[in-house]
Protein backbone atom coordinates (compact mmCIF):
# COMPACT_ATOMS: atom_id res chain seq x y z
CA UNK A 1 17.18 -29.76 -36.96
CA UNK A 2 19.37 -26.97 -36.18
CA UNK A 3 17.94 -26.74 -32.54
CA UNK A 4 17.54 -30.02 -31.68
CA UNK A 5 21.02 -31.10 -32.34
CA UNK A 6 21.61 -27.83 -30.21
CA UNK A 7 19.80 -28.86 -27.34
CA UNK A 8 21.39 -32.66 -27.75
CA UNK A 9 24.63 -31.07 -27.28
CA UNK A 10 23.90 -28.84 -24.53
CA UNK A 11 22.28 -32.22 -22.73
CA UNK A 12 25.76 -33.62 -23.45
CA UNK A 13 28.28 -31.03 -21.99
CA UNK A 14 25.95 -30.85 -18.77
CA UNK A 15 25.74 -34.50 -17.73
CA UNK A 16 28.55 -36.27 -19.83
CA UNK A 17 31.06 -33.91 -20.28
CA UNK A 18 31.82 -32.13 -17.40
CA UNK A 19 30.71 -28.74 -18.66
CA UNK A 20 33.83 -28.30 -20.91
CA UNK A 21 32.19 -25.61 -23.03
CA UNK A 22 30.20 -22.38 -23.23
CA UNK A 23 28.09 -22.71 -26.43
CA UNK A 24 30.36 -19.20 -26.94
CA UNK A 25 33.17 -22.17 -27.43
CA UNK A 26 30.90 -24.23 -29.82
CA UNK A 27 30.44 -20.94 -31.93
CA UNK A 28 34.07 -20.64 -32.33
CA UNK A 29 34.45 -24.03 -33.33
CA UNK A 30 31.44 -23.59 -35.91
CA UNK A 31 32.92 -20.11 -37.39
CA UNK A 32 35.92 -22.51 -38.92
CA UNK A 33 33.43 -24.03 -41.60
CA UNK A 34 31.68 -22.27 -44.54
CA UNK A 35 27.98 -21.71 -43.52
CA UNK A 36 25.63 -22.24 -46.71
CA UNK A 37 22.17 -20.77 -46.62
CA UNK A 38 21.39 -24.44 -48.10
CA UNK A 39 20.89 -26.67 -44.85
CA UNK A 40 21.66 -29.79 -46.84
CA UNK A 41 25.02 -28.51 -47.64
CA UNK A 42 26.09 -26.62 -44.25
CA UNK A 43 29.17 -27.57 -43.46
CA UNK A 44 28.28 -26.22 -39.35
CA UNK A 45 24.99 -28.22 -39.51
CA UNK A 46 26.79 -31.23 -40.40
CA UNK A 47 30.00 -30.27 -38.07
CA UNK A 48 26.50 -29.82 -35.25
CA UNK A 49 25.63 -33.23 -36.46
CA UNK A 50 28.89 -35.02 -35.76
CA UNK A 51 29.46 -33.37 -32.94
CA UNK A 52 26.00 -34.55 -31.34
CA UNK A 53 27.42 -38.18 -31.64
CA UNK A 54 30.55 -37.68 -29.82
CA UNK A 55 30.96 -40.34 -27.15
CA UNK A 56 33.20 -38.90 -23.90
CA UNK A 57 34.03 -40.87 -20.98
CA UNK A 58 34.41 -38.66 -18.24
CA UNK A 59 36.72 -38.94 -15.22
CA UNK A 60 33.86 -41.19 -13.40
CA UNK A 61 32.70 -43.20 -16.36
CA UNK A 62 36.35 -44.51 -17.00
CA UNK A 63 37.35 -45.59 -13.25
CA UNK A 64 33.77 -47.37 -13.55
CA UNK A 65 35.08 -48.88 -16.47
CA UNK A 66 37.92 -50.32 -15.01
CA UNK A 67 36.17 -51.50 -11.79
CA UNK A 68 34.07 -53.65 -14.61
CA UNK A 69 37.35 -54.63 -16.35
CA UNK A 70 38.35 -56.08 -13.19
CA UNK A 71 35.58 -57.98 -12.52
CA UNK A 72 34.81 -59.15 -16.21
CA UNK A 73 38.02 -60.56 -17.25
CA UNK A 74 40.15 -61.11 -14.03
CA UNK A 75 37.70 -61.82 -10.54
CA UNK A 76 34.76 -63.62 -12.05
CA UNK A 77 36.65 -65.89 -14.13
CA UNK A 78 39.32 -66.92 -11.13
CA UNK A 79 35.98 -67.01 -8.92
CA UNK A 80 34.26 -69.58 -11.62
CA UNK A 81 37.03 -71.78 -12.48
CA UNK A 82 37.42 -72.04 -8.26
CA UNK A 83 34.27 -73.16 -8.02
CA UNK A 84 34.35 -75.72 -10.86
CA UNK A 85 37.28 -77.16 -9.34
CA UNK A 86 35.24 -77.79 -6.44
CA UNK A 87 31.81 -79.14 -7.61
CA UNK A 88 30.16 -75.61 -8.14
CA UNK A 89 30.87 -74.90 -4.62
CA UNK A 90 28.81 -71.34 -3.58
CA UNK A 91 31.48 -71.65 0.21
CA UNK A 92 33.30 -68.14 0.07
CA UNK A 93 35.36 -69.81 2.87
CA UNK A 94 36.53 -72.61 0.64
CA UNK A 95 36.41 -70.25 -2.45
CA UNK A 96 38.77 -67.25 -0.97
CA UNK A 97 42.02 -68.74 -0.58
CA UNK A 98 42.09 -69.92 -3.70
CA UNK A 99 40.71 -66.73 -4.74
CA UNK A 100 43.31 -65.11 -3.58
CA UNK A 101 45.96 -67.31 -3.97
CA UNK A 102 45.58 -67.22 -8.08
CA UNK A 103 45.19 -63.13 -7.76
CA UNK A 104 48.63 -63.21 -6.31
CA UNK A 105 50.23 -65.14 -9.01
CA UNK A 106 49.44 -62.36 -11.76
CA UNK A 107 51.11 -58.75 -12.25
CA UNK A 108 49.75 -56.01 -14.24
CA UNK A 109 51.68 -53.90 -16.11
CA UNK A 110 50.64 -50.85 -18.47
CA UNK A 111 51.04 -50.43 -21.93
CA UNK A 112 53.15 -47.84 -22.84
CA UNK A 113 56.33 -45.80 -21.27
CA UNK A 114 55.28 -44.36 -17.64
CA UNK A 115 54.38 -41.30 -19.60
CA UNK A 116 51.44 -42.64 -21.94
CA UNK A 117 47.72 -43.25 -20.55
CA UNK A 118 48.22 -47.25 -20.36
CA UNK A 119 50.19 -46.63 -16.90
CA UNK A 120 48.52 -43.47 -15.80
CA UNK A 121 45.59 -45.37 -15.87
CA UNK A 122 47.14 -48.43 -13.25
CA UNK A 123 46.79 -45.81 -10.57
CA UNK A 124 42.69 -45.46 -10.77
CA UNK A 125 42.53 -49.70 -11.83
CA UNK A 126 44.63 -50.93 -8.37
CA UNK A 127 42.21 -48.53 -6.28
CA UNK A 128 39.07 -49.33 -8.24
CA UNK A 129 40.11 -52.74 -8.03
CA UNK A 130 41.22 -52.53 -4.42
CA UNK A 131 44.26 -54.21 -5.50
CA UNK A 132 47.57 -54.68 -3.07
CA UNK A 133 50.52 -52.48 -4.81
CA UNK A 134 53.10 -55.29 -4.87
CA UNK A 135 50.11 -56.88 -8.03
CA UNK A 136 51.73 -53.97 -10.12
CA UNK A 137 55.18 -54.02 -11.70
CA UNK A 138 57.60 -52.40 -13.69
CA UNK A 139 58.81 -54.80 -17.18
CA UNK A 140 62.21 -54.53 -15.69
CA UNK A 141 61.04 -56.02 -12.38
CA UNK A 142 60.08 -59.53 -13.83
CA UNK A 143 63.03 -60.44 -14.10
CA UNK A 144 66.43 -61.84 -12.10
CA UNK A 145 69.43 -64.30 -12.58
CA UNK A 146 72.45 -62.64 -14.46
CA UNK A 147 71.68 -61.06 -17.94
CA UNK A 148 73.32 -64.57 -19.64
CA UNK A 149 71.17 -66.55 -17.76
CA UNK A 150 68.07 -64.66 -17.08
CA UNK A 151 64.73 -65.82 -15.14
CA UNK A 152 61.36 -64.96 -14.39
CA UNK A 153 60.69 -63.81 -10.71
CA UNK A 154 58.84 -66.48 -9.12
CA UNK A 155 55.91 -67.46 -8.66
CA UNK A 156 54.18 -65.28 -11.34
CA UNK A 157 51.59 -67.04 -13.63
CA UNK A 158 49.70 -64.42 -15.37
CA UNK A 159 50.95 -61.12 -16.91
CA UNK A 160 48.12 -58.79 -17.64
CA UNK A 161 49.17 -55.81 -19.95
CA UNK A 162 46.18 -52.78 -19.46
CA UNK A 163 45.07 -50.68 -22.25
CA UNK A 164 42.89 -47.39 -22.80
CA UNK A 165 42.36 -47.86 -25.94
CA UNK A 166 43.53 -49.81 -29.16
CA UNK A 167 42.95 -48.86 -32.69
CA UNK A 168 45.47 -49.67 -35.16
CA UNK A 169 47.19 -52.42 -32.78
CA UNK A 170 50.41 -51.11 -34.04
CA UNK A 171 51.27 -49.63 -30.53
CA UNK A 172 50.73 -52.73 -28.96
CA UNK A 173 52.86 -54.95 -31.18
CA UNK A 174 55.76 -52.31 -30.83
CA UNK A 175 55.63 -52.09 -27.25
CA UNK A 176 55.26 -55.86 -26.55
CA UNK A 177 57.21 -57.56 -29.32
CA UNK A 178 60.97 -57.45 -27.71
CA UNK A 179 59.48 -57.80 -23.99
CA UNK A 180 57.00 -60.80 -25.25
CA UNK A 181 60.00 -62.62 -27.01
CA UNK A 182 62.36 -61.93 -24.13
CA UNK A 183 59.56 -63.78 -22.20
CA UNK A 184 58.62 -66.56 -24.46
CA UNK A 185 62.44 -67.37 -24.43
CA UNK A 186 62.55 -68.19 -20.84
CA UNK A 187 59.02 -69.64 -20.40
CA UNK A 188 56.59 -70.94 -22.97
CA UNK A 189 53.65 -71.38 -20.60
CA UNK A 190 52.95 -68.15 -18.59
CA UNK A 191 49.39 -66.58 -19.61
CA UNK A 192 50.00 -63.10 -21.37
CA UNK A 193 46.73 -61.22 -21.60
CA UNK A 194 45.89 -57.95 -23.28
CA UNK A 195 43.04 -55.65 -22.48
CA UNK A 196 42.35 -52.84 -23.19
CA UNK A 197 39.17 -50.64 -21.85
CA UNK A 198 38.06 -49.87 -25.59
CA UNK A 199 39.37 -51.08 -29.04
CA UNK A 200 38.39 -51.75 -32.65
CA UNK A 201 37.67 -55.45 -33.93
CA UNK A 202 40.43 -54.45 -36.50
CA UNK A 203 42.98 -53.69 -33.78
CA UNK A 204 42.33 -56.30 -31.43
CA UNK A 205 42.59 -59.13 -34.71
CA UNK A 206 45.80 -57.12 -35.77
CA UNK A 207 47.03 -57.40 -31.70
CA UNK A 208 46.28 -61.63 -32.05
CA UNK A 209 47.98 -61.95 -35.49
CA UNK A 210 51.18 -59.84 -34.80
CA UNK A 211 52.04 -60.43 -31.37
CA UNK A 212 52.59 -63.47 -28.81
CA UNK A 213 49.82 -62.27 -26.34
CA UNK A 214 47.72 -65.19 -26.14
CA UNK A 215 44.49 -63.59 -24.81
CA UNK A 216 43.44 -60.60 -26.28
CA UNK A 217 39.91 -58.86 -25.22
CA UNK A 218 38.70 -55.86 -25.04
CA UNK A 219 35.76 -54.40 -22.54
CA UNK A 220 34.25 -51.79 -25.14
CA UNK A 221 34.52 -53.73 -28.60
CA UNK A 222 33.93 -50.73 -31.65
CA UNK A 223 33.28 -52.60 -34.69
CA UNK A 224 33.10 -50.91 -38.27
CA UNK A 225 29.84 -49.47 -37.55
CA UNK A 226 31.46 -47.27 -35.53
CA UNK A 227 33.90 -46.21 -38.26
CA UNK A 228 31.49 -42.31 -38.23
CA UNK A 229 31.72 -42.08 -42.40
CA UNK A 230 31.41 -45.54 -43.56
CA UNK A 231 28.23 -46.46 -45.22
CA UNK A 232 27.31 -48.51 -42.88
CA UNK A 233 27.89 -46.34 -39.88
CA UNK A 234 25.60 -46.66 -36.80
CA UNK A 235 25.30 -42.58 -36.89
CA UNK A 236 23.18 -42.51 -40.26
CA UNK A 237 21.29 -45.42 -40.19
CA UNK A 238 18.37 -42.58 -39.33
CA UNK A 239 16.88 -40.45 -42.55
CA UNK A 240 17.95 -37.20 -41.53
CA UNK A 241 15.99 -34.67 -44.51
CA UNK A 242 19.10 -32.11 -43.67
CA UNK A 243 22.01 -34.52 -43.08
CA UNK A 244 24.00 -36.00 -45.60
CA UNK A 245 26.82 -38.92 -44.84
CA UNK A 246 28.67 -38.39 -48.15
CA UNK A 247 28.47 -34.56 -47.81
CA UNK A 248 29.82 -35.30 -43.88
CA UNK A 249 32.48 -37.55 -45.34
CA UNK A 250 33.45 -34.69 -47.72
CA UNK A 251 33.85 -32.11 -45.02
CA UNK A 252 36.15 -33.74 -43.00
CA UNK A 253 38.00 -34.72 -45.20
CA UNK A 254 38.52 -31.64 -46.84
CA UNK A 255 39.69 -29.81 -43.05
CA UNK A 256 41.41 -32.93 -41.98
CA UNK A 257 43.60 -32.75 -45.01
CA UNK A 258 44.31 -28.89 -43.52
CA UNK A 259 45.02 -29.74 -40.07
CA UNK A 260 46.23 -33.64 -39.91
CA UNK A 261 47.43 -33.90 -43.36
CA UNK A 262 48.97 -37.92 -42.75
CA UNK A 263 45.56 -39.01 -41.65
CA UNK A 264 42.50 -36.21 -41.83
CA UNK A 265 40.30 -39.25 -40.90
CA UNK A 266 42.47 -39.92 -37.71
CA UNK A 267 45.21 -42.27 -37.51
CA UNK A 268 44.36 -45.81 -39.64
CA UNK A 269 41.69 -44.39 -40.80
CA UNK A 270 39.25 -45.17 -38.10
CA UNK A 271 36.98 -41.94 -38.45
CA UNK A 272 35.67 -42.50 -34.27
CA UNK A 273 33.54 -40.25 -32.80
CA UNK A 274 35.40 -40.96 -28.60
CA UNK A 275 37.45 -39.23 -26.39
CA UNK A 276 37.91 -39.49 -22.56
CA UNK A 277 38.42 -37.68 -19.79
CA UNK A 278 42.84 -37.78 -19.72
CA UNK A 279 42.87 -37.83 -23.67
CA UNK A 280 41.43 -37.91 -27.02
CA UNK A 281 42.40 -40.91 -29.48
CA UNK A 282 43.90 -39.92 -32.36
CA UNK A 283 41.83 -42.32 -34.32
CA UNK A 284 39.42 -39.76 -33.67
CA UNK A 285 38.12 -37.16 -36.03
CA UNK A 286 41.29 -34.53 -35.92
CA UNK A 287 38.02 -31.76 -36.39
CA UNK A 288 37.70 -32.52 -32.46
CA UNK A 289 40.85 -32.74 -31.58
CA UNK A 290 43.63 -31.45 -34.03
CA UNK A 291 45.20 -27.69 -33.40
CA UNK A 292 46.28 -27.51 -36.64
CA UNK A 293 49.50 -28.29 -38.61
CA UNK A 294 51.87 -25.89 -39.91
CA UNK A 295 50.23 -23.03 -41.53
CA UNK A 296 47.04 -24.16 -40.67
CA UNK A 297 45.60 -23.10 -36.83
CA UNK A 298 42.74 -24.65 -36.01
CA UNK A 299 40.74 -24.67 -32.78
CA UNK A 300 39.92 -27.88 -31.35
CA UNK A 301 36.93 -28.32 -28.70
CA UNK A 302 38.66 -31.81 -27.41
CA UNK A 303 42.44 -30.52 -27.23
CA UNK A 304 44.42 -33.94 -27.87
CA UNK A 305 47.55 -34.20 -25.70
CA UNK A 306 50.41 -35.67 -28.17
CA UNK A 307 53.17 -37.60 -27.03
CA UNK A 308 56.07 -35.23 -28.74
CA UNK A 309 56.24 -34.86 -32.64
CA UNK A 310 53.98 -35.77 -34.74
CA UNK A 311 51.27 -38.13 -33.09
């Protein structure tokens, strides 16, 4: 077992992600857990294990992403209500101006301060997208009029807030809420749409409960099966003789409590096995990603890059 999973991961880090590590680096990760001479208890066979099921996107895999976000839930749809408007018309010269003349009535924005990875991540969409710049604006920008009598910029139909990723939801609501009822106060019928590249079925509900967005959708839906510890997670469907979901459950637990002491399954609880290329969730496993809190140092393999205390 111990060999395959080594040769899975060494598969991994050569065509998905981007050579990060030396298995010298894996070893030092590994050398943090108790070994046990009894393989159904090893804490680095079951760290091995885990590890093996780590999902990265890469630099390539997320601008592909987006370029499919695009398509999915802004092009095709303006392309197919265009042509039911005009008898299921397959004319690209009737079809294009009205194409393009919906595309220019919507604005993306990012989720997030210009800091955080829902703006960084504008840059790669408008080029992936081959988008004009003036599609992209600031929150302050949608507005004009005095500040007592405030209005929309015109002609904008469709405000499209982009995501990475949403777990909890909670950043979402906080971000949106004043901006969404700012909105909503001036004009009841503009389309405000949510999407992020990956989320949980819990976060996305959570998004369409507690906030005024009225589409929500997400390109990469995780649902609990992805939640690594659960018993019904997708990792341990298989009858591994050596592996042991409780005893994995136990483990990281017991060095998430060390090193992430607020949440040592990552934030809500979400126990994911994903990271990408710019940063690593913190919904993730802090055993791949934490450096430790307070007294306790801990090496991390997928370094998470937090946005000041805490988190």
């Amino acid at each position: 077992m111990h060999e395959h999973l080594k040769a899975k991961i060494k598969t991994l880090n050569e065509l998905m992600w981007e050579r990060r590590f030396s298995w010298s680096d894996i070893d030092t990760w590994l050398s943090q857990y108790t070994e046990s001479p009894d393989t159904h208890h090893s804490e680095r066979l079951h760290a091995l294990f885990l590890l093996s099921n780590f999902s990265y996107f890469n630099a390539s895999l997320m601008r592909a992403l987006l370029r499919a976000l695009y398509r999915d839930f802004i092009q095709y749809p303006i392309i197919e209500r265009v042509r039911r408007q005009h008898g299921h018309t397959l004319d690209w010269a009737l079809i294009e101006p009205h194409f393009q003349r919906s595309l220019n009535r919507i604005r993306f924005i990012g989720i997030g301060n210009p800091s955080e990875s829902g703006t960084h991540l504008l840059y790669y969409f408008r080029q992936e997208s081959n988008l004009a710049t003036d599609l992209f604006i600031h929150p302050h920008e949608l507005f004009d009029g005095t500040a007592a009598a405030p209005r929309l910029v015109k002609g904008i139909r469709h405000l499209v807030f982009l995501d990475d990723f949403c777990g909890s939801g909670t950043q979402a609501r906080r971000y949106s809420r004043k901006l969404l009822s700012r909105i909503r106060e001036i004009d009841t019928r503009l389309k405000l749409s949510y999407y992020p590249l990956f989320a949980t079925t819990a976060g996305l509900n959570y998004v369409r409960r507690k906030t005024l967005f009225t589409d929500v959708a997400a390109l990469c839906e995780l649902d609990d099966s992805f939640r690594s510890l659960e018993p019904r997670s997708r990792y341990f469907r298989e009858t591994h003789q050596d592996i042991s979901r409780e005893f994995a459950e136990t483990l990281c637990r017991r060095y998430g409590s060390l090193i992430e002491p607020s949440a040592p399954l990552g934030f809500g609880g979400c126990q994911l096995l994903l990271g990408f290329a710019h940063n690593i969730p913190n919904n993730s496993l802090p055993i791949f990603w934490s450096e430790g809190h307070q007294g306790h140092q801990w090496t991390a393999l997928f370094p998470r890059y937090r946005k000041g205390v805490g988190w």
